[in-house]
Protein backbone atom coordinates (compact mmCIF):
# COMPACT_ATOMS: atom_id res chain seq x y z
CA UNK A 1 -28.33 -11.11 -43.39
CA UNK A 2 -24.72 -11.88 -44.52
CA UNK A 3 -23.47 -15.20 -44.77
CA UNK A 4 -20.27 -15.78 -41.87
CA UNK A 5 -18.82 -17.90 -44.41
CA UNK A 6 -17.52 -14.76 -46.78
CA UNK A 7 -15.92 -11.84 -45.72
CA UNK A 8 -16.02 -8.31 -47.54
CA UNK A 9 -12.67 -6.69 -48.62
CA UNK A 10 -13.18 -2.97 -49.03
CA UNK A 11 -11.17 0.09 -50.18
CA UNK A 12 -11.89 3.78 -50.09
CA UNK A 13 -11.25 6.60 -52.23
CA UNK A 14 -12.44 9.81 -50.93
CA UNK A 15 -12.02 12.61 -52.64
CA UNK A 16 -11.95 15.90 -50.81
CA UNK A 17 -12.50 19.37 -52.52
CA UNK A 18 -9.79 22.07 -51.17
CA UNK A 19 -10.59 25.04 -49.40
CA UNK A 20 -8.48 27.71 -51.53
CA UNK A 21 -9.62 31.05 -52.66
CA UNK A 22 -9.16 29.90 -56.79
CA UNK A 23 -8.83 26.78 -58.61
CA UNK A 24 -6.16 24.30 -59.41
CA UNK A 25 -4.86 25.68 -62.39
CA UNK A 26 -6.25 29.18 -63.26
CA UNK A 27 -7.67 32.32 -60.99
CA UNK A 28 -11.04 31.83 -61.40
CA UNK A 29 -12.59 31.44 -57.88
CA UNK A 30 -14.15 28.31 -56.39
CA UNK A 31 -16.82 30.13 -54.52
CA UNK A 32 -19.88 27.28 -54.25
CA UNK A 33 -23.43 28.05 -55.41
CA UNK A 34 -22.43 30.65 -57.90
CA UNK A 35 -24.89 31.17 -60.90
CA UNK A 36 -24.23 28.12 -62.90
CA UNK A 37 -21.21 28.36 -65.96
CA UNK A 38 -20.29 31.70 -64.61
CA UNK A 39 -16.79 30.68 -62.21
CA UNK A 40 -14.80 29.64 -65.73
CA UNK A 41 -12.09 30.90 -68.06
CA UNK A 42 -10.66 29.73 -70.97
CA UNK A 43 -8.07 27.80 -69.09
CA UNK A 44 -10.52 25.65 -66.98
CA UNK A 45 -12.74 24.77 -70.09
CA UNK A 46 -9.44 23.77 -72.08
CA UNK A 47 -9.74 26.38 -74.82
CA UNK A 48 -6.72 26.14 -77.59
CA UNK A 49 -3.76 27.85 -76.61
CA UNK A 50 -4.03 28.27 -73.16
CA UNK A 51 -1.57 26.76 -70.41
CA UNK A 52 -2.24 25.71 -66.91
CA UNK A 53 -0.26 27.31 -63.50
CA UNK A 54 0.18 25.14 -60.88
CA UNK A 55 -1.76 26.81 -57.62
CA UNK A 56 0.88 26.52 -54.92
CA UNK A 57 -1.46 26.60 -51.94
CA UNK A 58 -2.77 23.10 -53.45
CA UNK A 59 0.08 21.89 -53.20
CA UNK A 60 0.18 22.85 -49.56
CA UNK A 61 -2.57 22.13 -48.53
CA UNK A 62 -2.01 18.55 -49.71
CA UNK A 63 1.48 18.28 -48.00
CA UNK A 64 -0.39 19.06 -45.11
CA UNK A 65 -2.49 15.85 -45.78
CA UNK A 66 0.58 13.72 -46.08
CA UNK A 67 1.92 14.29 -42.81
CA UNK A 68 -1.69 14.22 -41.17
CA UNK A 69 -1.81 10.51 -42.50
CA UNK A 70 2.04 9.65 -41.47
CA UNK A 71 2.95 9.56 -45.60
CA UNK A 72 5.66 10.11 -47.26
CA UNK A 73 6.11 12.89 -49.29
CA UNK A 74 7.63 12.55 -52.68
CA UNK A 75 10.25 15.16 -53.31
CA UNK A 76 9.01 14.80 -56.63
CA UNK A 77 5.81 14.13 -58.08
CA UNK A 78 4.41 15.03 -62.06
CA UNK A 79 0.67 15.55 -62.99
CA UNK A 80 -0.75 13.30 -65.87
CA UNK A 81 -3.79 13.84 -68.10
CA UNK A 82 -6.23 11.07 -67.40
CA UNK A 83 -8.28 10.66 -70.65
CA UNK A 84 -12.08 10.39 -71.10
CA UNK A 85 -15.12 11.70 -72.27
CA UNK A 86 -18.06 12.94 -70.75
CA UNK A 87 -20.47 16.02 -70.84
CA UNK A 88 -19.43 17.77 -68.10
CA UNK A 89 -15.32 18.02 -68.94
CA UNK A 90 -15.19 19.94 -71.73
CA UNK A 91 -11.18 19.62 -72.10
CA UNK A 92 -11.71 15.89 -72.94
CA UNK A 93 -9.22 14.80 -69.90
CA UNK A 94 -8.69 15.90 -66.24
CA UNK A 95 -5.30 16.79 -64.88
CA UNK A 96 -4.30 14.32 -62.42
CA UNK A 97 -1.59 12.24 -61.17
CA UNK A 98 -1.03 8.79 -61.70
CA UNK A 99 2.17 7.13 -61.70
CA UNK A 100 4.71 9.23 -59.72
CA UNK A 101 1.69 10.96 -56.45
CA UNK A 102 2.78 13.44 -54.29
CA UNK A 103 2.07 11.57 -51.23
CA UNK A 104 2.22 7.54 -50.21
CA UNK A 105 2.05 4.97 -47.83
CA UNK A 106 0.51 6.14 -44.83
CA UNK A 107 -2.13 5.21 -42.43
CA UNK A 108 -5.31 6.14 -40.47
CA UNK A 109 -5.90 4.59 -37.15
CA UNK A 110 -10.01 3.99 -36.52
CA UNK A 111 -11.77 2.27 -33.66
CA UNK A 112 -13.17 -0.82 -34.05
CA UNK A 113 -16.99 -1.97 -32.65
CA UNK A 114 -14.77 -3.75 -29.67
CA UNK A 115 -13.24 -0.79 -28.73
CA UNK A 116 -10.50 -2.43 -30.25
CA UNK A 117 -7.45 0.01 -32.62
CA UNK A 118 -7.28 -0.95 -36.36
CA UNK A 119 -4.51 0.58 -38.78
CA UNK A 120 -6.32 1.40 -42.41
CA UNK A 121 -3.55 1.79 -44.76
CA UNK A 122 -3.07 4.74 -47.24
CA UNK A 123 -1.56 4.21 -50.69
CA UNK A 124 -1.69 7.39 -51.85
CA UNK A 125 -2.62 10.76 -51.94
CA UNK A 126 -2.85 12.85 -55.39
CA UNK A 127 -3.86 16.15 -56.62
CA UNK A 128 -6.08 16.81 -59.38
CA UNK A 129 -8.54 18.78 -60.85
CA UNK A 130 -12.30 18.34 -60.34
CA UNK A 131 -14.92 18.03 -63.49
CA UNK A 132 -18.18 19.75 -63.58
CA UNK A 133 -21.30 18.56 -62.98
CA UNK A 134 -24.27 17.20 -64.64
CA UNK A 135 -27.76 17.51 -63.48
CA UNK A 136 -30.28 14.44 -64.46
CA UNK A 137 -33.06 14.92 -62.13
CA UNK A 138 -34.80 17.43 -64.55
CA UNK A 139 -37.85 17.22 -66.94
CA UNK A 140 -35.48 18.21 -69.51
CA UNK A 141 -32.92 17.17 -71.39
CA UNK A 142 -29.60 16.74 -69.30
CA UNK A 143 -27.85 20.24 -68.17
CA UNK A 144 -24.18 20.90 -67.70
CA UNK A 145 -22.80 23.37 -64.88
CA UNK A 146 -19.20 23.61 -65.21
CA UNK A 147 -18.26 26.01 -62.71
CA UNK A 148 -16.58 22.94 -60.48
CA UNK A 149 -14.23 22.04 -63.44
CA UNK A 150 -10.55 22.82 -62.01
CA UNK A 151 -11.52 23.06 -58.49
CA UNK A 152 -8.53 21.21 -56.75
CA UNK A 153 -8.77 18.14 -55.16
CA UNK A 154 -6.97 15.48 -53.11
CA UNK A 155 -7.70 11.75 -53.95
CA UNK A 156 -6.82 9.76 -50.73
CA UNK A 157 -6.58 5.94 -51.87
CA UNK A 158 -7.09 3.67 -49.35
CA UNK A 159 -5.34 0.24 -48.97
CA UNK A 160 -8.20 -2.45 -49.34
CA UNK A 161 -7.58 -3.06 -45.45
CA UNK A 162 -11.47 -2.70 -44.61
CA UNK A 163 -13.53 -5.52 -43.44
CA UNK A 164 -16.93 -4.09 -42.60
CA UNK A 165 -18.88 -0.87 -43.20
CA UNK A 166 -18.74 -0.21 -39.88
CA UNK A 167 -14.97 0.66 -40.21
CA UNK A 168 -15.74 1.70 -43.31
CA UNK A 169 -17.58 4.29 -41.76
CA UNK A 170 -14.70 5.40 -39.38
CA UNK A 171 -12.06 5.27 -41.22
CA UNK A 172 -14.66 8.15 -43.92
CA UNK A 173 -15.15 9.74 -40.46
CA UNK A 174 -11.27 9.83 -39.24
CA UNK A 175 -10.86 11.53 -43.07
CA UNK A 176 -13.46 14.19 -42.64
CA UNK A 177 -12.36 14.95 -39.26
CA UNK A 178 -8.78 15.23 -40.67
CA UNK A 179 -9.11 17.34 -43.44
CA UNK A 180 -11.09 19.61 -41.20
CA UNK A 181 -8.96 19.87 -38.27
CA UNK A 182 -6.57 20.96 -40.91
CA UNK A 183 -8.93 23.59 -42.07
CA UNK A 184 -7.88 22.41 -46.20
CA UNK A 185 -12.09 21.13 -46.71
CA UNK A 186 -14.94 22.19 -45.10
CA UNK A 187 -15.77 18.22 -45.59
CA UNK A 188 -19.55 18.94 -46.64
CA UNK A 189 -20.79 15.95 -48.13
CA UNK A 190 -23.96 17.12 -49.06
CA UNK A 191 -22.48 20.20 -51.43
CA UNK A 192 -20.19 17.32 -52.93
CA UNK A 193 -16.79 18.87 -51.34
CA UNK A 194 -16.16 15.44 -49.47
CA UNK A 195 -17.28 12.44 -51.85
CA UNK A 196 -16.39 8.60 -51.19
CA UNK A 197 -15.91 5.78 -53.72
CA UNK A 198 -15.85 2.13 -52.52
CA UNK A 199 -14.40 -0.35 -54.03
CA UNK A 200 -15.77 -3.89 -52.74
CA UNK A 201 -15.14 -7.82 -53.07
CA UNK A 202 -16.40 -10.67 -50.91
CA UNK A 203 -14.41 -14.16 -50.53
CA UNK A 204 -14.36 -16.95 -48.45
CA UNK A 205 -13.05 -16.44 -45.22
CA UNK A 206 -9.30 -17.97 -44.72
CA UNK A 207 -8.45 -17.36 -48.76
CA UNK A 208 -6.20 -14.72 -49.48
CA UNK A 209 -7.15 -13.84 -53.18
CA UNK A 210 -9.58 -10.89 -53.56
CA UNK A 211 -12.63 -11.80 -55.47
CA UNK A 212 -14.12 -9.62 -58.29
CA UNK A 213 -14.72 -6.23 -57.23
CA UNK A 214 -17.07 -3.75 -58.04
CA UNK A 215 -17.07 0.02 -57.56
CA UNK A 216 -20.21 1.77 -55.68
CA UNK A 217 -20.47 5.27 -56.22
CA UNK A 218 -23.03 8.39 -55.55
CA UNK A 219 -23.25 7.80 -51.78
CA UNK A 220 -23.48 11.45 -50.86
CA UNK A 221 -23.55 11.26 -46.71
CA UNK A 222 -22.10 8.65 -43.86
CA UNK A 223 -24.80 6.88 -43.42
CA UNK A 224 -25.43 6.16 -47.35
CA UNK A 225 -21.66 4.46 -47.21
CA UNK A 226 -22.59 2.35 -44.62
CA UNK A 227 -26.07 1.39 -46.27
CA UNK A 228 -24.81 0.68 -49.94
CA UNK A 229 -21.86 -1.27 -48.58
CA UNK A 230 -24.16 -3.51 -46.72
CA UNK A 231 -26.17 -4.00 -49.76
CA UNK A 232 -23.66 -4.45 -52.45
CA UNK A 233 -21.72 -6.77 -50.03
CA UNK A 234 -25.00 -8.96 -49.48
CA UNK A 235 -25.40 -8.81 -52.84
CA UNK A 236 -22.45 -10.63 -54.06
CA UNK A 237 -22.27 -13.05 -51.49
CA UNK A 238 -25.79 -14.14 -52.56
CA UNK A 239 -25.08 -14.42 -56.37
CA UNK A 240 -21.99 -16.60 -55.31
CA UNK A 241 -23.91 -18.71 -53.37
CA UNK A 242 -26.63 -19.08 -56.59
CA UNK A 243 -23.63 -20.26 -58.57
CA UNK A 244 -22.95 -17.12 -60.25
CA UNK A 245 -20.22 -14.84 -60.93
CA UNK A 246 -19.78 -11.03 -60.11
CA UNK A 247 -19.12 -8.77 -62.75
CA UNK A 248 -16.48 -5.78 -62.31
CA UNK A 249 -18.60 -3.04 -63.04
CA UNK A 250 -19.61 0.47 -61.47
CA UNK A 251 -22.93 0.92 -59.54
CA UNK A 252 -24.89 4.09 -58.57
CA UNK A 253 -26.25 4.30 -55.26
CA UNK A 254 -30.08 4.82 -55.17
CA UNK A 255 -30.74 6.47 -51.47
CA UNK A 256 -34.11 6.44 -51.99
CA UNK A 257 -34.72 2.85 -53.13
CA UNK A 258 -31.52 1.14 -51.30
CA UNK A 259 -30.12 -0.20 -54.38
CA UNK A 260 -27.02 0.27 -56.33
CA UNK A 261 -28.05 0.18 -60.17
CA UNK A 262 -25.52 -0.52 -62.78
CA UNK A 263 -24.24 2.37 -64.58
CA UNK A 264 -21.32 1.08 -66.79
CA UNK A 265 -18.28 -1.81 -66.95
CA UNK A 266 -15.24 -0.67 -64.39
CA UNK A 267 -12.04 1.66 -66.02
CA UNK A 268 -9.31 -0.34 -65.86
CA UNK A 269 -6.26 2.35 -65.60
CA UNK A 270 -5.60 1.81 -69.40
CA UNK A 271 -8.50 2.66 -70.24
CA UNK A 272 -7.74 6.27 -69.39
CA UNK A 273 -4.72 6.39 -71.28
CA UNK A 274 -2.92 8.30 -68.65
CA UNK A 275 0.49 10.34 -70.21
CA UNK A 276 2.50 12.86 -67.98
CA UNK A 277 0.56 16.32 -68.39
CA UNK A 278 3.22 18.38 -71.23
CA UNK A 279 2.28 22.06 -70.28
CA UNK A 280 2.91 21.42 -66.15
CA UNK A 281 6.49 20.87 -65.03
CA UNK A 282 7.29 18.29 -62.07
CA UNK A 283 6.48 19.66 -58.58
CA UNK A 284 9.63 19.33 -56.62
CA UNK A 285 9.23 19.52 -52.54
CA UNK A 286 12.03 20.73 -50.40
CA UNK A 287 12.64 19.23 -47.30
CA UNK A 288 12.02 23.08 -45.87
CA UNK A 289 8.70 23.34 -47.45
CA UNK A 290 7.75 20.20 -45.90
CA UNK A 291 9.17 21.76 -42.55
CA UNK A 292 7.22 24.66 -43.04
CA UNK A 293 4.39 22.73 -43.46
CA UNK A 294 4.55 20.70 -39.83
CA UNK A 295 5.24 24.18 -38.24
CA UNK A 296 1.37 25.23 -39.02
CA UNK A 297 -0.19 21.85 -38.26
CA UNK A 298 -2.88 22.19 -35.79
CA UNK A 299 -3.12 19.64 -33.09
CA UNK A 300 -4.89 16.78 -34.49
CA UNK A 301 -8.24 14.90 -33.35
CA UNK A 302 -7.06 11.97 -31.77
CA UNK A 303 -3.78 13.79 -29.86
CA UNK A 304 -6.97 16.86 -28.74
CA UNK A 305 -8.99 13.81 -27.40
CA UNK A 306 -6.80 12.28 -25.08
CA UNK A 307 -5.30 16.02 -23.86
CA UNK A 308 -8.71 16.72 -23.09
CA UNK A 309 -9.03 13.39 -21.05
CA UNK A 310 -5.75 13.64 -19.23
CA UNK A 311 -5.75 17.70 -18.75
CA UNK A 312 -9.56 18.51 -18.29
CA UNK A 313 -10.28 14.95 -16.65
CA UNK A 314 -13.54 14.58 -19.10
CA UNK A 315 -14.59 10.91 -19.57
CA UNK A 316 -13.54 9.62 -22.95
CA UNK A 317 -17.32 9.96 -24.57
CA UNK A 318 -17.63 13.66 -23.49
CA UNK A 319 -13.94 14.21 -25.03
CA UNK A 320 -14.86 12.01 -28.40
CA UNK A 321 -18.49 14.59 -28.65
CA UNK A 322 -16.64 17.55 -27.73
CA UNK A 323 -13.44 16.97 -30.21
CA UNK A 324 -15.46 15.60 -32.74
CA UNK A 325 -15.82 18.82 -34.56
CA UNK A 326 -12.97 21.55 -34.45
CA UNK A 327 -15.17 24.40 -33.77
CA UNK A 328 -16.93 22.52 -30.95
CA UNK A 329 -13.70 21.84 -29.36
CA UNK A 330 -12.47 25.37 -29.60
CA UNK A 331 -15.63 26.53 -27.96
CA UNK A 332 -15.17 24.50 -25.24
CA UNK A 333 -11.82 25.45 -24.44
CA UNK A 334 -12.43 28.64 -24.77
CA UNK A 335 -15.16 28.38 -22.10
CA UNK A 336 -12.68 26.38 -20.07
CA UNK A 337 -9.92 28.79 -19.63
CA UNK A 338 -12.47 31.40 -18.23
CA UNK A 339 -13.73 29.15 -15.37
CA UNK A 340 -13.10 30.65 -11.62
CA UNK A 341 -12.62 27.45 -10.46
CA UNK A 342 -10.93 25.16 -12.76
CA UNK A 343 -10.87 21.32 -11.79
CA UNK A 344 -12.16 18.04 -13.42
CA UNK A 345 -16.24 18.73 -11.76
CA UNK A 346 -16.36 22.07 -13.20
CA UNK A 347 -15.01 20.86 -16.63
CA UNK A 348 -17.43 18.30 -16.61
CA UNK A 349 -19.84 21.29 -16.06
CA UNK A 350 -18.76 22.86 -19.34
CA UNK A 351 -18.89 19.62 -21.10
CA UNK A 352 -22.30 19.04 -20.11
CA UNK A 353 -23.35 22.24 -21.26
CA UNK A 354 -21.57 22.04 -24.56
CA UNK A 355 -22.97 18.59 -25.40
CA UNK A 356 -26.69 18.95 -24.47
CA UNK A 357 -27.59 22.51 -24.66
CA UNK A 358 -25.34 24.10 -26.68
CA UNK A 359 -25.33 21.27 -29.68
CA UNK A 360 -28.81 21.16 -29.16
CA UNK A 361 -29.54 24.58 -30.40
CA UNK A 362 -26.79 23.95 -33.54
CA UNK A 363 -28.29 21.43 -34.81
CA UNK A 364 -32.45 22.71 -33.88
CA UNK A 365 -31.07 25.60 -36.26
CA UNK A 366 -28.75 24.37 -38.75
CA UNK A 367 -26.33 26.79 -37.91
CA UNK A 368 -22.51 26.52 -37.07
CA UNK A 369 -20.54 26.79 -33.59
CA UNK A 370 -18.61 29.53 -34.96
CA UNK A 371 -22.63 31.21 -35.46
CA UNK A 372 -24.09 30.36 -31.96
CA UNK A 373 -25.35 33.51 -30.60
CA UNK A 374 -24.14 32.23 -26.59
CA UNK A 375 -20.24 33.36 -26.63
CA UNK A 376 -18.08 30.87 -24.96
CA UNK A 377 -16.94 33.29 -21.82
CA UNK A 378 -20.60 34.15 -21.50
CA UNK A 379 -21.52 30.55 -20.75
CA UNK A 380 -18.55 30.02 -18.23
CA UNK A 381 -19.74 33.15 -16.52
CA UNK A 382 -22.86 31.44 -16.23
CA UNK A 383 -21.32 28.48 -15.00
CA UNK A 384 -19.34 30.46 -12.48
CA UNK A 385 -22.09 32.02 -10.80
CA UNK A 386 -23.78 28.45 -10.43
CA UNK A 387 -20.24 27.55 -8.51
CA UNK A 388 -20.11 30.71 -6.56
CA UNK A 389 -23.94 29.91 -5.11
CA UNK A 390 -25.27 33.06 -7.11
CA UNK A 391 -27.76 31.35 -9.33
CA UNK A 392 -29.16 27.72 -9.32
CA UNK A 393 -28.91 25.24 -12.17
CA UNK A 394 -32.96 25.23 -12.70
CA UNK A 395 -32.38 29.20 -12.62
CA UNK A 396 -29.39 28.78 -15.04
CA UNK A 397 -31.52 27.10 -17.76
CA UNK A 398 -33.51 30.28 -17.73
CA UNK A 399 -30.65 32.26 -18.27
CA UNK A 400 -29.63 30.18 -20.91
CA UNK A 401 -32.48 30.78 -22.77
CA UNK A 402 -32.72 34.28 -22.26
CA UNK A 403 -28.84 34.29 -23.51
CA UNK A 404 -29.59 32.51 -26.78
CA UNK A 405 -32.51 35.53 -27.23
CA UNK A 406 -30.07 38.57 -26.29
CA UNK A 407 -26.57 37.71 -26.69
CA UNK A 408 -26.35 39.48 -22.97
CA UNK A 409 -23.94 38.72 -20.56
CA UNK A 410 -25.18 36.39 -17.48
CA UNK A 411 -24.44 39.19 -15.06
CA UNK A 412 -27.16 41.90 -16.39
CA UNK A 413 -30.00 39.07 -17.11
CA UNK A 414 -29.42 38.02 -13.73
CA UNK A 415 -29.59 41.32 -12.27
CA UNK A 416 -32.46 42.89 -14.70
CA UNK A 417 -34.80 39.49 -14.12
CA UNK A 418 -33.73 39.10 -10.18
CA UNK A 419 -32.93 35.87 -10.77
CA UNK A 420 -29.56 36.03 -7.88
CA UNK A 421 -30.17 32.66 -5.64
CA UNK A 422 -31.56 33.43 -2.04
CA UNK A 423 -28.98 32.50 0.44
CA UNK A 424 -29.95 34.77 3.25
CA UNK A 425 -31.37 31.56 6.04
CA UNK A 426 -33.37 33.59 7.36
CA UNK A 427 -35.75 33.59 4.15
CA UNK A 428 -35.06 30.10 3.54
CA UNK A 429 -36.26 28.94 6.99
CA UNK A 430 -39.56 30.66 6.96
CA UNK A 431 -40.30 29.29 3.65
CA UNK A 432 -39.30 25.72 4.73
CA UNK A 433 -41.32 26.85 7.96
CA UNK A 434 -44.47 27.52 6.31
CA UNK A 435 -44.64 24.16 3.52
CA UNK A 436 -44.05 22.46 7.24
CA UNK A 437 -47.27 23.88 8.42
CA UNK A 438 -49.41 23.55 5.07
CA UNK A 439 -48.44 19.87 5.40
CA UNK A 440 -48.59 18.31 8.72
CA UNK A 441 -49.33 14.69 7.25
CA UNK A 442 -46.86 14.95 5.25
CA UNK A 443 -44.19 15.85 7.83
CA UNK A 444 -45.71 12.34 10.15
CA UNK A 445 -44.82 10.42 7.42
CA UNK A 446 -42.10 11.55 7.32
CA UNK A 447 -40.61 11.38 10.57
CA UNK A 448 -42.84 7.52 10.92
CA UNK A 449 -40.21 6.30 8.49
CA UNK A 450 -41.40 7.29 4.70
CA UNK A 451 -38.47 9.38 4.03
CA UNK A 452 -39.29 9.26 0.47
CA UNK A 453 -41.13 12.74 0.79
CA UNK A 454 -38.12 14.77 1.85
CA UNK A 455 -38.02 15.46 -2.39
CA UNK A 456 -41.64 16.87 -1.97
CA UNK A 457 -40.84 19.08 1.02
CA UNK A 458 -37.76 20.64 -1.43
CA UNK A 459 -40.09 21.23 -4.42
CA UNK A 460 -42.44 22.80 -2.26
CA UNK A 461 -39.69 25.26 -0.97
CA UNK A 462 -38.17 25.86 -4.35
CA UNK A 463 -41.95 26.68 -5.35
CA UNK A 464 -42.57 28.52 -2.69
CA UNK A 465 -39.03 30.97 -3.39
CA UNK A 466 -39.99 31.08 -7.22
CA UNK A 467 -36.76 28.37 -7.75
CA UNK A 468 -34.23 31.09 -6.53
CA UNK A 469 -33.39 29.50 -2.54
CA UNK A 470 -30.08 27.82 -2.55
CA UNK A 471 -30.76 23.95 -3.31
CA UNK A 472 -28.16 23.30 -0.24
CA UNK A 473 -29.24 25.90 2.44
CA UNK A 474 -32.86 24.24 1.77
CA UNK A 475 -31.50 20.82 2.16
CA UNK A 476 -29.72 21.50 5.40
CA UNK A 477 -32.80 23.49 6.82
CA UNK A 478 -35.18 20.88 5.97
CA UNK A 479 -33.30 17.87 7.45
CA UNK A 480 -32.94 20.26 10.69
CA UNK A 481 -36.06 20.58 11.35
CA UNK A 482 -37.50 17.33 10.23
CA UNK A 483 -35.35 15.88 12.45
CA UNK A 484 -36.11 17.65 15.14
């Protein structure tokens, strides 16, 4: 349990792997789960001789970033080689930038636990090149895979404007929805293509110096943010209390213990000996590029969330589920635009549909929305035929199913299973006419007072019609002749 006295003060740097075809600096391609040491050249590994060439669609897809995050972007910006040594960077130093970024001072807006708006700061955005990757957990001696060195990357540097994992949390969830929206990271966190760095201090509340800060690291999913930022903010504010000091170090998050473990003494920027990078000339952006740029910007999370609430009338949790992932939100409004009645009740209709059926089966079987086997038009012309009186919901979960099996339209699982509602009163009343007779006792309770039966007299109908008599007709009919 924290102590109230303290309070944490918390920055971000999430680093998010680029979705283009090759890497930063050569052709080879950045295709994940290759055969390890196989994507490389002699220009990723740093061979003698060879010379880098800038990938322009990095530097899009960064600009894109920038705006995204309301930053400026620097018309010019130069790449630096940041210095150190380490198994799995065989060129000895990573290109970079350090001193002159492509993008600063912008801002992500994140909701706080009151409901409350909170501005996170942004001091920066860079490109650089990723390093490979080193595999521990082996009953061998350590292996090296570089096939990730040169992949591009954005570093997005956060202001240290965070208070609390819990906004630590949004403001890492605001990112990954951003860079997705944008369609420049797939923002995988388990494959390593959206990874988060926290830097953390505690101090009394009221003071404005920072205290000593460590950096946590190896936090490889949402919830493993939250977790080690609890611990390693409980963790100072205890050995301040005992009289001690903290030491600026970096820590590795254990998941499975819930620990961070000490894994060296923090970098200070000097350590790196940063130097602008000789074989790369500065990147100079036009104010047309940039223009180009906000021409292909997609609408963005939090501007799809409130269309959705003012255009589709969908209460503000549906529209936060429903935008929360681009593909989900395209499916939706895909569905929506081939409603035959298109108002706030039967938008609601595709919401609900979308949130507990359709995400249901995603996530039951791992698979994306773009790879759900139930296309968006089918299951509004499902919905329609509720609205139209042709099948009933309880009937429409069948057809759901049978949907997610086939891939059929509605239409021809309606018509091969005879599922089409019964709205012919005729049928109706001498089903309601014959659960009547079976249950005489029923029917004197009934009209003595205990209207609570009336729901057993409907399930007995819908029994008796195999589910397929209008839900309405049978209402009406029943209260007619219970009343009489």
């Amino acid at each position: 349990m924290t102590n109230d006295k303290y309070e944490a003060v918390i920055g971000l740097e999430v680093h998010a792997q680029l979705r283009t075809e090759t890497k930063a600096f050569c052709g080879c391609t950045t295709k994940f789960g290759n055969a390890p040491n196989s994507n490389v050249c002699p220009v990723c590994l740093g061979m003698p001789g060879v010379l880098p060439v800038l990938n322009k669609k990095v530097v899009d897809f960064t600009i894109r970033m920038g705006l995204a995050t309301h930053c400026t972007i620097a018309p010019k910006s130069i790449f630096a080689r940041k210095n150190y040594f380490y198994p799995d960077l065989p060129k000895g130093y990573q290109i970079s930038q350090y001193e002159e970024p492509i993008c600063r001072h912008g801002y992500v807006d994140i909701e706080m636990e009151d409901g409350a708006s909170k501005r996170i700061g942004i001091t920066r955005i860079h490109m650089e090149e990723d390093a490979g990757k080193s595999i521990h957990d082996l009953d061998v001696d350590t292996l090296v895979d570089v096939n990730r060195c040169g992949v591009p990357l954005i570093e997005i540097v956060s202001e240290p404007d965070i208070r609390t994992p819990h906004e630590a949390y949004q403001y890492l969830y605001a990112i990954k929805q951003l860079v997705t929206y944008l369609d420049i990271c797939d923002g995988n966190m388990e494959e390593g293509s959206l990874r988060c760095d926290a830097n953390i201090s505690v101090r009394l509340k009221g003071t404005e110096a920072f205290g000593t800060k460590t950096e946590v690291k190896n936090m490889n999913s949402f919830r493993h943010v939250e977790r080690a930022l609890e611990y390693e903010i409980q963790r100072q504010i205890e050995l301040i209390e005992d009289g001690g000091n903290v030491v600026q170090e970096t820590l590795l998050w254990d998941a499975n213990k819930n620990v961070a473990v000490p894994m060296r003494s923090k970098e200070e920027a000097h350590d790196y000996r940063y130097f602008p990078e000789p074989d790369l000339v500065p990147v100079l952006v036009s104010e047309e590029w940039i223009n180009e740029v906000k021409k292909i910007l997609p609408e963005l999370p939090k501007e799809r969330r409130n269309r959705f609430i003012q255009n589709f009338g969908l209460p503000k949790y549906d529209a936060e589920v429903i935008t929360a992932e681009k593909p989900v939100a395209d499916y939706f409004e895909n569905a929506a635009s081939h409603l035959s009645q298109k108002n706030s009740d039967t938008y609601k209709s595709v919401s609900n549909w979308v949130m507990t059926d359709v995400l249901r089966v995603v996530n039951e079987r791992h698979i994306a929305v773009n790879d759900f086997p139930v296309r968006p038009e089918h299951l509004s012309a499902m919905i329609n035929f509720i609205i139209e009186g042709t099948i009933s919901g309880k009937i429409a979960k069948d057809v759901f199913e049978e949907m997610l099996k086939t891939g059929e339209e509605p239409k021809a699982i309606i018509e091969r299973k005879g599922l089409m509602q019964v709205s012919d009163t005729s049928v109706i009343e001498k089903a309601v006419d014959d659960v009547l007779a079976r249950n005489a006792e029923q029917v004197e309770k009934y009209r003595g007072g205990k209207t609570q039966v009336f729901g057993f007299f409907v399930g007995e109908t819908m029994k008796a019609t195999k589910g397929k008599a209008n839900p309405k007709l049978v209402n009406e009919i029943l209260k007619r002749k219970l009343g009489g």
